[in-house]
C-alpha atoms as a PDB file:
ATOM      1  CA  UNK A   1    -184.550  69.049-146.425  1.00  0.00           C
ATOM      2  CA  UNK A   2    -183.405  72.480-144.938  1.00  0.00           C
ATOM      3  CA  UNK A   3    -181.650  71.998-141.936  1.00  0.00           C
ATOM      4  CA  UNK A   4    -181.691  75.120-139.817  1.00  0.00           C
ATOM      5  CA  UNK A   5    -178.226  76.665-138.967  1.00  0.00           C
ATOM      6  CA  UNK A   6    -177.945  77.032-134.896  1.00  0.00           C
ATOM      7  CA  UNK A   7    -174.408  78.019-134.304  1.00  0.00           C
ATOM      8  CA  UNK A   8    -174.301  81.347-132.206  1.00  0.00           C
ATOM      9  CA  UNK A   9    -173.496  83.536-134.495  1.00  0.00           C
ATOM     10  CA  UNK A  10    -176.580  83.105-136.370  1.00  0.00           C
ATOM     11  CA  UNK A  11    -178.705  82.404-133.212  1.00  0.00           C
ATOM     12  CA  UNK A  12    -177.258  85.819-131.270  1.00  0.00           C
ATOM     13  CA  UNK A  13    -175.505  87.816-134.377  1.00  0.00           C
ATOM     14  CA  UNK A  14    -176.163  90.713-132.021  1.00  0.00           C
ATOM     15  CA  UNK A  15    -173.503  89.352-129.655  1.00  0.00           C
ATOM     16  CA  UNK A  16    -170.796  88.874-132.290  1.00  0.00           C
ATOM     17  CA  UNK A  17    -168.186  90.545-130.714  1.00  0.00           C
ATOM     18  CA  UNK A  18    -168.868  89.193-126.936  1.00  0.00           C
ATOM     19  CA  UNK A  19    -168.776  85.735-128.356  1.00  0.00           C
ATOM     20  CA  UNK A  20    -165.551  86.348-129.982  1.00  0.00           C
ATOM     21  CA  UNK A  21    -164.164  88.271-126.710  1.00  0.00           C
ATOM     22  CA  UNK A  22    -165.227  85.647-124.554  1.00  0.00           C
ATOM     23  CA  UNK A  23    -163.874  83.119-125.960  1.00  0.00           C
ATOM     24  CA  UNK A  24    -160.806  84.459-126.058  1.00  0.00           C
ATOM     25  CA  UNK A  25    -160.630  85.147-122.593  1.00  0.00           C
ATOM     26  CA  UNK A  26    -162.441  82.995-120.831  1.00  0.00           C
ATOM     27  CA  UNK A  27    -161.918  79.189-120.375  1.00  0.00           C
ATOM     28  CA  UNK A  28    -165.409  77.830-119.459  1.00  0.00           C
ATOM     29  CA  UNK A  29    -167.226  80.199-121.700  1.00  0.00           C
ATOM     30  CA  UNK A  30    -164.834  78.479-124.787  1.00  0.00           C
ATOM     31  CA  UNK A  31    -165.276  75.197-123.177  1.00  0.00           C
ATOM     32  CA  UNK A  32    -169.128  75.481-123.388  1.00  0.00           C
ATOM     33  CA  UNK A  33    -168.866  77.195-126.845  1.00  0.00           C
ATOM     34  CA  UNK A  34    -167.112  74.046-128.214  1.00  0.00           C
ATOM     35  CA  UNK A  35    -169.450  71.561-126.766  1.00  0.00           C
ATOM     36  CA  UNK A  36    -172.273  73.506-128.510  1.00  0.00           C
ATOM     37  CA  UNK A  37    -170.105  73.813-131.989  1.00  0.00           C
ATOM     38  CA  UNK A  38    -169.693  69.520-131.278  1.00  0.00           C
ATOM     39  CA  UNK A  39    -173.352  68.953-130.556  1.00  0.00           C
ATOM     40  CA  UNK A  40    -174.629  71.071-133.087  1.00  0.00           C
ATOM     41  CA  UNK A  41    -172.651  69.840-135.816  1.00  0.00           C
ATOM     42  CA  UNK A  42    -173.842  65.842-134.516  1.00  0.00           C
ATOM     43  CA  UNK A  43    -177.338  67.004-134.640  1.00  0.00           C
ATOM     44  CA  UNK A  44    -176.305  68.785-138.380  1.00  0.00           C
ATOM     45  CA  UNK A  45    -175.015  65.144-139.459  1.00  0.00           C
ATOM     46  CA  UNK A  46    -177.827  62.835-138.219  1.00  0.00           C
ATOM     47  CA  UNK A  47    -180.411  65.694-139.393  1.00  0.00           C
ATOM     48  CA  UNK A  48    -178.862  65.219-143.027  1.00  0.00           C
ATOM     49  CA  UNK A  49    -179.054  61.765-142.816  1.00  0.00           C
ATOM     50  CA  UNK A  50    -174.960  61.537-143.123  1.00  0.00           C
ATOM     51  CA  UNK A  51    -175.481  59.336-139.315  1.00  0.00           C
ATOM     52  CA  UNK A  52    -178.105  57.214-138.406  1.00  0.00           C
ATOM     53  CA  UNK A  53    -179.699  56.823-134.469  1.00  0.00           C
ATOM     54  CA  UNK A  54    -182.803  56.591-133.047  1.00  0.00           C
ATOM     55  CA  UNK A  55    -185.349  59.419-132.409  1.00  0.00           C
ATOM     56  CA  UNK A  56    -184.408  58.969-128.798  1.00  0.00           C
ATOM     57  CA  UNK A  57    -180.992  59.687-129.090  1.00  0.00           C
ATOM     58  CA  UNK A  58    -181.257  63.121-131.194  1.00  0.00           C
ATOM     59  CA  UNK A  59    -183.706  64.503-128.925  1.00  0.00           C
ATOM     60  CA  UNK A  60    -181.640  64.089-125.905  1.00  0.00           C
ATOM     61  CA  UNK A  61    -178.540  65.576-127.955  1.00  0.00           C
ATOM     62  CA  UNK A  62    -181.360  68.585-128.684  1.00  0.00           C
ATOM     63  CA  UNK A  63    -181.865  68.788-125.384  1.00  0.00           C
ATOM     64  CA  UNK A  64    -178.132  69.190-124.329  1.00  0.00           C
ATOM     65  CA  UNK A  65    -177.417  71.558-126.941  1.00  0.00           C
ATOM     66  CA  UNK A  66    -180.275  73.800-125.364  1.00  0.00           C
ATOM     67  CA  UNK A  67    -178.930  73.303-122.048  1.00  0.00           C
ATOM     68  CA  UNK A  68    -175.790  74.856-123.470  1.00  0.00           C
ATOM     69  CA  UNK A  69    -176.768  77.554-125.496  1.00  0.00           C
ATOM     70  CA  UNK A  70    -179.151  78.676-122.487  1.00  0.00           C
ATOM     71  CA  UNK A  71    -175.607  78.940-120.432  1.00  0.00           C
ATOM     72  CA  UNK A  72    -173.575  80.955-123.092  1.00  0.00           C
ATOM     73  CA  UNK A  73    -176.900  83.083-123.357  1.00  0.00           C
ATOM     74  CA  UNK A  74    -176.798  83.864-119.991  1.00  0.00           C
ATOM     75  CA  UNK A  75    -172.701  84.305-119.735  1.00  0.00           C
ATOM     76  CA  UNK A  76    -173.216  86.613-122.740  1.00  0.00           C
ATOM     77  CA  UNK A  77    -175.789  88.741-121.183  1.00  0.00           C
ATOM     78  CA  UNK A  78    -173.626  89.244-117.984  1.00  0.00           C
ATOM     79  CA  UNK A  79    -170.795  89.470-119.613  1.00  0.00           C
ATOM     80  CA  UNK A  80    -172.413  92.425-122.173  1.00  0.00           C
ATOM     81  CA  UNK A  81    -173.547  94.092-118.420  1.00  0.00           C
ATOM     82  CA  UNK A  82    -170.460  94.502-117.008  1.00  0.00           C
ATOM     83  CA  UNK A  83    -169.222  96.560-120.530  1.00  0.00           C
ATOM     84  CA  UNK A  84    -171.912  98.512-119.768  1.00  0.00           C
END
């Protein structure tokens, strides 16, 4: 099974050096990128069949790790308007 990368890098490589800046230098923004790393890497696991859980149970850890990338998304693209 190929089990598609989603860390940020690969899912915004065009915001490499905002992603590195900001989480340097600002608290929630690394807070948020570390709950997406976590998630992600869960999802990884159970995808690869390293963890077992129910259907119910990745979806809803899908759904969070959305939720999160949505919010560094949108703290990126500020963040890249005020360098502007």
């Amino acid at each position: 099974m190929n089990i598609e990368k989603h860390d940020l890098h690969h899912e915004f490589p065009e915001f490499k050096d905002e992603i590195r800046t900001l989480k340097m230098n600002n608290n929630h923004f690394a807070k948020v990128f570390k709950e997406y790393h976590e998630l992600d890497h869960e999802v990884i696991r159970i995808e690869e069949g390293v963890e077992n859980t129910s259907d119910d149970y990745l979806d809803q850890l899908k759904m969070k790790r959305l939720n999160h990338k949505d919010e560094l998304f949108l703290m990126l693209k500020k963040y890249q308007a005020t360098q502007a």
